[in-house]
N, C-alpha and C. Protein backbone atom coordinates (compact mmCIF):
# COMPACT_ATOMS: atom_id res chain seq x y z
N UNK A 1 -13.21 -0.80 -8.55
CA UNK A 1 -11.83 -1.20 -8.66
C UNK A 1 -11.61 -2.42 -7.77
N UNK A 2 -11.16 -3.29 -8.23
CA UNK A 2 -10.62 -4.54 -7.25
C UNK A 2 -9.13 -4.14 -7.21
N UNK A 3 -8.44 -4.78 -6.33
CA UNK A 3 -7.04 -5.41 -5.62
C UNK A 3 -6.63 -6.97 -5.36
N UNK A 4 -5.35 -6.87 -6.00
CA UNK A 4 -4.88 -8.20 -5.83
C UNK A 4 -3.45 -8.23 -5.40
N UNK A 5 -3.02 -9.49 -5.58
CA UNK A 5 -1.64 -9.85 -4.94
C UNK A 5 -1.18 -8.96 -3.89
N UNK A 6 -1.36 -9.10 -2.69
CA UNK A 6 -1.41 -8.66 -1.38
C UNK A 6 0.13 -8.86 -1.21
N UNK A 7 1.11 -7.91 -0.73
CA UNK A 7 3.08 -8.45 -0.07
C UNK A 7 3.42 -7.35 0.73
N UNK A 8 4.26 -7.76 0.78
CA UNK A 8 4.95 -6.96 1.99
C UNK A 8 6.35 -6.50 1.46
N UNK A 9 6.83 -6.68 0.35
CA UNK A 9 7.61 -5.84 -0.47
C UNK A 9 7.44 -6.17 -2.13
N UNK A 10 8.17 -5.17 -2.75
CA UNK A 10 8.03 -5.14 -4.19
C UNK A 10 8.95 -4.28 -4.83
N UNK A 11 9.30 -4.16 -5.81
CA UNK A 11 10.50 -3.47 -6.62
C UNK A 11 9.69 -3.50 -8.08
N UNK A 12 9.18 -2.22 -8.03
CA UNK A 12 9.06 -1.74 -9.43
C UNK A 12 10.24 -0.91 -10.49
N UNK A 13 10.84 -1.71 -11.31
CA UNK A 13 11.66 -1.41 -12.22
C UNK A 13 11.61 -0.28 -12.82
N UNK A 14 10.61 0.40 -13.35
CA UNK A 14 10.32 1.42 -14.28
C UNK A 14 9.71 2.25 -13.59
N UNK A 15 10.20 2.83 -12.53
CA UNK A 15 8.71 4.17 -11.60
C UNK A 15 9.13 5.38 -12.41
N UNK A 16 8.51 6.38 -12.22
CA UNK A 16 8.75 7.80 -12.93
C UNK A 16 9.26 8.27 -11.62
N UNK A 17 10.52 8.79 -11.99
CA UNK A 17 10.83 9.45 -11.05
C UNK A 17 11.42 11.35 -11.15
N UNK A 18 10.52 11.70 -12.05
CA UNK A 18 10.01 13.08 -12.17
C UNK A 18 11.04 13.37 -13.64
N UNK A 19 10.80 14.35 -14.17
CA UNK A 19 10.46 15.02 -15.36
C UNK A 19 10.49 13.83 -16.46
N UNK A 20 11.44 13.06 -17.43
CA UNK A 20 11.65 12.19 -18.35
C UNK A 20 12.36 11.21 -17.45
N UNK A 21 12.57 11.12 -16.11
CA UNK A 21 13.76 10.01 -15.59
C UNK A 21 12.67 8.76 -15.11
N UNK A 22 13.11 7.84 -15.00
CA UNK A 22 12.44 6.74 -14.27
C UNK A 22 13.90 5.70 -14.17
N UNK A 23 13.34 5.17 -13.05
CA UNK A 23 14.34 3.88 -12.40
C UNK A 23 13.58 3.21 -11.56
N UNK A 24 13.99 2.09 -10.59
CA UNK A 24 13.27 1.66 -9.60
C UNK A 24 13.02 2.23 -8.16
N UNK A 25 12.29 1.65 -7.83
CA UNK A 25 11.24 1.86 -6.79
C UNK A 25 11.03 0.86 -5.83
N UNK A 26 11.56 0.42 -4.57
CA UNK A 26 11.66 -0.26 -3.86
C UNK A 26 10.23 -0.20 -2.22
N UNK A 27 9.46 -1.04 -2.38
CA UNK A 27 8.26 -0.98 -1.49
C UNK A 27 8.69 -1.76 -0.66
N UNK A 28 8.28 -1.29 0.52
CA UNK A 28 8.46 -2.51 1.88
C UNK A 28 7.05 -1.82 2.88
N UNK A 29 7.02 -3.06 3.65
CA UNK A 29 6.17 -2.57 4.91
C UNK A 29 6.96 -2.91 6.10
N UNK A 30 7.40 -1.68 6.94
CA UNK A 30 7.63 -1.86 7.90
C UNK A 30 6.63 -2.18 9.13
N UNK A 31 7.31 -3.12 10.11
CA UNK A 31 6.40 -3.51 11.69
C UNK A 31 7.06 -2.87 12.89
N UNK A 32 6.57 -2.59 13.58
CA UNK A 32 6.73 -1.87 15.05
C UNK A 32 5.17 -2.50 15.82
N UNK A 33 5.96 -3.13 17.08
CA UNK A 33 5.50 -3.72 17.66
C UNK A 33 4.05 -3.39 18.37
N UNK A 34 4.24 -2.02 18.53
CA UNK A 34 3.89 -1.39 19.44
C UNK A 34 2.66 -0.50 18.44
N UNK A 35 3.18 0.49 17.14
CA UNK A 35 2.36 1.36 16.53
C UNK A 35 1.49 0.33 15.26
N UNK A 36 2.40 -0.61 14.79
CA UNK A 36 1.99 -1.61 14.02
C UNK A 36 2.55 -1.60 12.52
N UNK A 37 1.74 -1.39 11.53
CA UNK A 37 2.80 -1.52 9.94
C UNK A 37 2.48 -0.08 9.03
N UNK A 38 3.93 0.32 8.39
CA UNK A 38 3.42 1.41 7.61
C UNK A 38 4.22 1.03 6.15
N UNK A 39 3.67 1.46 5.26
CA UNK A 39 4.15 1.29 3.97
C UNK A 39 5.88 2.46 3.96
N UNK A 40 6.84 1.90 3.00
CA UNK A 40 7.80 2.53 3.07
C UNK A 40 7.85 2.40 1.18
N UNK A 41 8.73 3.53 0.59
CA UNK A 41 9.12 3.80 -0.67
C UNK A 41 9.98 4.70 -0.52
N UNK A 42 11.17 3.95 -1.47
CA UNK A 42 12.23 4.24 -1.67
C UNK A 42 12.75 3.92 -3.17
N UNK A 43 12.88 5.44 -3.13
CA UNK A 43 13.70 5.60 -5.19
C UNK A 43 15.07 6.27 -4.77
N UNK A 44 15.26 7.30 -5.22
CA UNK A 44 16.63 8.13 -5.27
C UNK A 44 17.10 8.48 -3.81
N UNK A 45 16.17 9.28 -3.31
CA UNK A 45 16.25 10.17 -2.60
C UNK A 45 16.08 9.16 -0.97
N UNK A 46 15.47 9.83 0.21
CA UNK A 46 15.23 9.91 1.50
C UNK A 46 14.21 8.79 1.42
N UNK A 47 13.93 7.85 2.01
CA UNK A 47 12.52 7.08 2.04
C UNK A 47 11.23 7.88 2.77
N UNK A 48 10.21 7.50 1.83
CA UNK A 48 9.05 7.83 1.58
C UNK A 48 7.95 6.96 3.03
N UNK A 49 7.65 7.81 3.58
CA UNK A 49 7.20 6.69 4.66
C UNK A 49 5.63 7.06 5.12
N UNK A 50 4.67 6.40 4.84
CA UNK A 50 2.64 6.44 5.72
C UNK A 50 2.63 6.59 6.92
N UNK A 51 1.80 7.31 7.53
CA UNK A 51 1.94 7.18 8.81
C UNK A 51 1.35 5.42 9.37
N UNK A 52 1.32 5.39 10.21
CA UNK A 52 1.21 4.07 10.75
C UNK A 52 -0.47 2.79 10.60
N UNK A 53 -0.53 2.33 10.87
CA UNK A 53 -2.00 1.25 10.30
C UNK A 53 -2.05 -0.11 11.50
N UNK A 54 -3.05 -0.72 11.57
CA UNK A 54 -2.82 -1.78 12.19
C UNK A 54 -2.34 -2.83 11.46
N UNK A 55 -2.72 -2.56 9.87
CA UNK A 55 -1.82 -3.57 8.88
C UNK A 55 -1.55 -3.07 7.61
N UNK A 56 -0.94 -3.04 6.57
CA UNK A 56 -0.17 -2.65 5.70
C UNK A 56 -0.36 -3.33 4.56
N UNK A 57 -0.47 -3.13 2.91
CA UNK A 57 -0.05 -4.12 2.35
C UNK A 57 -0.35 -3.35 1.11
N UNK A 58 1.05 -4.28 0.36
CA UNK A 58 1.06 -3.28 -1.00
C UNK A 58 0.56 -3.84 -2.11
N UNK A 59 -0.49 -3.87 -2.93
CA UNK A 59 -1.42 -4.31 -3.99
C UNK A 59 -1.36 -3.98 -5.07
N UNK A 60 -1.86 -4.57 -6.15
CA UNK A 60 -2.29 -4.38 -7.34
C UNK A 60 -3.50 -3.89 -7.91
N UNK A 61 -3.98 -2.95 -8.26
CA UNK A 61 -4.84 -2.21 -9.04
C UNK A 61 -5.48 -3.29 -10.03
N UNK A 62 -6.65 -3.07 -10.76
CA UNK A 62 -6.73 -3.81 -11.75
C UNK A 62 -6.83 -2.88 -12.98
N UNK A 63 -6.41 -1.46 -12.75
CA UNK A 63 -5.84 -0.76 -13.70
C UNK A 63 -4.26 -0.79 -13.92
N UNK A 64 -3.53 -1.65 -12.93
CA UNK A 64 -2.07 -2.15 -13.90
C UNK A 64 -1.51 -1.21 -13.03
N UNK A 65 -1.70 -0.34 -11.64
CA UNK A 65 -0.96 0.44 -11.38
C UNK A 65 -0.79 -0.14 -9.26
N UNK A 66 0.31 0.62 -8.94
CA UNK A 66 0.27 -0.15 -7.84
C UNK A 66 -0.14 0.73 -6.78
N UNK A 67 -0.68 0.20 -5.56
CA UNK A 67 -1.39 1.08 -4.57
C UNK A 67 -1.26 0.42 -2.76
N UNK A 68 -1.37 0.97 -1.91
CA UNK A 68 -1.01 0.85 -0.56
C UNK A 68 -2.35 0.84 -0.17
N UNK A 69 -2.30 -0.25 0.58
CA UNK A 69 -3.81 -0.65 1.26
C UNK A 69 -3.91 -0.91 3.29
N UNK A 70 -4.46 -0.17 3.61
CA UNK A 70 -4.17 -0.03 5.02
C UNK A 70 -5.40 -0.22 5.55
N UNK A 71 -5.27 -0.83 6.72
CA UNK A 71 -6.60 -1.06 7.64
C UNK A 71 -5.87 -0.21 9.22
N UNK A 72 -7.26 0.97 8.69
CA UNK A 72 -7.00 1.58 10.33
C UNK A 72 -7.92 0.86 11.74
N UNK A 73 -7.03 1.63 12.96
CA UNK A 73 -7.73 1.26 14.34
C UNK A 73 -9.32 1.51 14.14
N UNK A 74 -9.59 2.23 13.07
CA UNK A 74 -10.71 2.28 13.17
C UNK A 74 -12.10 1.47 12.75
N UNK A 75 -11.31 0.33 11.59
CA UNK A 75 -11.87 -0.42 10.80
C UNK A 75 -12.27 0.05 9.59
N UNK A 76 -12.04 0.62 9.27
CA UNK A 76 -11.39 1.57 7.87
C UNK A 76 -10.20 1.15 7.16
N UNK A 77 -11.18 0.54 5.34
CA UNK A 77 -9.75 0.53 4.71
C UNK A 77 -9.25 1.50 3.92
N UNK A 78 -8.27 1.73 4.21
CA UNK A 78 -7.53 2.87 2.88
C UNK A 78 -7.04 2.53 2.19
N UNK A 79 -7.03 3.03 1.03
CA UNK A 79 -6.80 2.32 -0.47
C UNK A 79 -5.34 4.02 -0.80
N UNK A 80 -3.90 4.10 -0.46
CA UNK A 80 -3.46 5.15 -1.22
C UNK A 80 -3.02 4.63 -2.51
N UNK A 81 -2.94 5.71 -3.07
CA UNK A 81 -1.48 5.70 -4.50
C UNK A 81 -0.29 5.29 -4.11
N UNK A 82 0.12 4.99 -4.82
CA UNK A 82 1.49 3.92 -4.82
C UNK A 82 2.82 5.52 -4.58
N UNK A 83 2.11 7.03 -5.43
CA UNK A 83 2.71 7.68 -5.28
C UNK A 83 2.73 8.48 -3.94
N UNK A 84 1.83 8.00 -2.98
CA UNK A 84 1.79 8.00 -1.72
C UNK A 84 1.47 9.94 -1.37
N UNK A 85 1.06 10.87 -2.66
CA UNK A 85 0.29 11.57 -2.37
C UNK A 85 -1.22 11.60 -2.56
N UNK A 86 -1.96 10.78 -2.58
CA UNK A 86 -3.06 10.56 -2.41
C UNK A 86 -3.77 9.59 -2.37
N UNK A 87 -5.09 9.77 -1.33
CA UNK A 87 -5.61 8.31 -1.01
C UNK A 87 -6.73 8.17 -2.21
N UNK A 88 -6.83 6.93 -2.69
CA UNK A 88 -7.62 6.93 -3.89
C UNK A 88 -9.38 6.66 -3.19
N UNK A 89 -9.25 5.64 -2.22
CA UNK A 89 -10.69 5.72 -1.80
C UNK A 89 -10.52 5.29 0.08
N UNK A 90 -12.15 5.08 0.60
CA UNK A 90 -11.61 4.48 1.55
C UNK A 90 -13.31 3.43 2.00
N UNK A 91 -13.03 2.28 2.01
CA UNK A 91 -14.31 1.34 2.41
C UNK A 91 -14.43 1.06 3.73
N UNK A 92 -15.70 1.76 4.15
CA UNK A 92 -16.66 1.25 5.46
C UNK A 92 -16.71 0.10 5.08
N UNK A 93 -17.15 -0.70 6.88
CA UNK A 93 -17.73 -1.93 6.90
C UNK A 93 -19.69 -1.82 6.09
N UNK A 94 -19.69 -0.95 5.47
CA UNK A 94 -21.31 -0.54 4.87
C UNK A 94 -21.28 -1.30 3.46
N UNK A 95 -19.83 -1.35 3.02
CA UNK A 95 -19.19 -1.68 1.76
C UNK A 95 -19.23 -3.27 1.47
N UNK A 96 -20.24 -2.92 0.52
CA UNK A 96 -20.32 -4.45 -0.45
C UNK A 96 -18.78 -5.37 -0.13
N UNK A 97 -17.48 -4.46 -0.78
CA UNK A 97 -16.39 -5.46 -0.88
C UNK A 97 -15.73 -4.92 0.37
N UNK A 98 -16.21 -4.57 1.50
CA UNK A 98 -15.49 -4.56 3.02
C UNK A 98 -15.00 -5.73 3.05
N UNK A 99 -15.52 -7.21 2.85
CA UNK A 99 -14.81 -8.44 3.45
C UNK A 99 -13.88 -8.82 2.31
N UNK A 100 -14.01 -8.37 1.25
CA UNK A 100 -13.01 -8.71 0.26
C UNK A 100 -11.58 -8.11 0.35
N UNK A 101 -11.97 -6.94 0.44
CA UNK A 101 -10.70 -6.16 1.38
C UNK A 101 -9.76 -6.48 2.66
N UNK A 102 -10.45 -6.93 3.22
CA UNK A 102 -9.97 -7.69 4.48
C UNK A 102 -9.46 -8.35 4.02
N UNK A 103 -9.69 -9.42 3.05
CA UNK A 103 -9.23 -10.59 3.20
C UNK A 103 -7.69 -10.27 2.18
N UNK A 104 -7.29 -9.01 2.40
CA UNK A 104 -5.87 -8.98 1.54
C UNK A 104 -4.77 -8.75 2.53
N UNK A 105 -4.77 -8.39 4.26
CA UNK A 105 -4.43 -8.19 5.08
C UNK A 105 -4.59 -10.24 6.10
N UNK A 106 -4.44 -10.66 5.34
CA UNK A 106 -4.70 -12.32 5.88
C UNK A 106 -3.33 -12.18 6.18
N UNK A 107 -2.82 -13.39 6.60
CA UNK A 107 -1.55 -13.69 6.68
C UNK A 107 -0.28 -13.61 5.12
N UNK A 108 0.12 -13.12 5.11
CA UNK A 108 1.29 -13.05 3.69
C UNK A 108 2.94 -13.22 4.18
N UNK A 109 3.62 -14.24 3.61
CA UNK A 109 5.14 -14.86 3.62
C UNK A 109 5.87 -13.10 3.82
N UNK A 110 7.07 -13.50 5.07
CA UNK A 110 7.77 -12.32 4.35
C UNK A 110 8.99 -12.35 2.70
C-alpha cells in the first residue's frame, strides 16, 4: 500500500456515520508543545481523538480510503484507519518504504 497527500486537516463529505446515515467528517491534527501531535475526528457526536505521536498526518490510501499516519518516539510508523479503530500496519526502519514514509511527516502548510 502506498500513501499520499500528507495535511493537517481534511473534511470528508460523505463518511458513514453508522447504520444508512452518512454526513461529514472533519480531520485535524492537533499540537501540544510539550506531548506533540495527535490526529482528531469529528462527525456528530464528541471528538474522536489518538493518543499522542511525535508527528501526525492525515493521508491518502491508494485504495481511495483515508488513514492516520503517525511517527512514534520510537521510530515507528503507524499507519491507523481513518475510522480510528484500527491500526492497519506499522513500518520498522527494516522497511523497504521506511524513508518513503518519513518523508510524509516533512514540513506541510497549515
Amino acid at each position: 500500500m502506498t500513501y499520499s497527500n500528507p495535511r493537517l486537516w481534511a473534511v470528508i463529505e460523505n463518511w458513514p456515520l453508522g447504520r444508512d446515515q452518512r454526513g461529514p467528517a472533519r480531520f485535524s491534527i492537533e499540537k501540544d508543545a510539550k506531548r506533540g501531535e495527535r490526529a482528531v475526528r469529528t462527525t456528530t457526536g464528541a471528538p474522536k481523538k489518538l493518543t499522542y505521536a511525535l508527528k501526525a498526518r492525515i493521508v491518502d490510501g491508494d485504495d481511495g480510503r483515508t488513514y492516520l499516519a503517525m511517527l512514534s518516539g520510537f521510530g515507528l510508523v503507524s499507519i491507523m484507519r481513518g475510522d480510528m479503530k484500527y491500526q492497519e500496519e506499522v513500518v520498522h526502519a527494516t522497511d523497504p518504504r521506511y524513508r518513503e514514509l518519513l518523508a510524509l511527516f516533512e514540513v506541510v502548510e497549515d
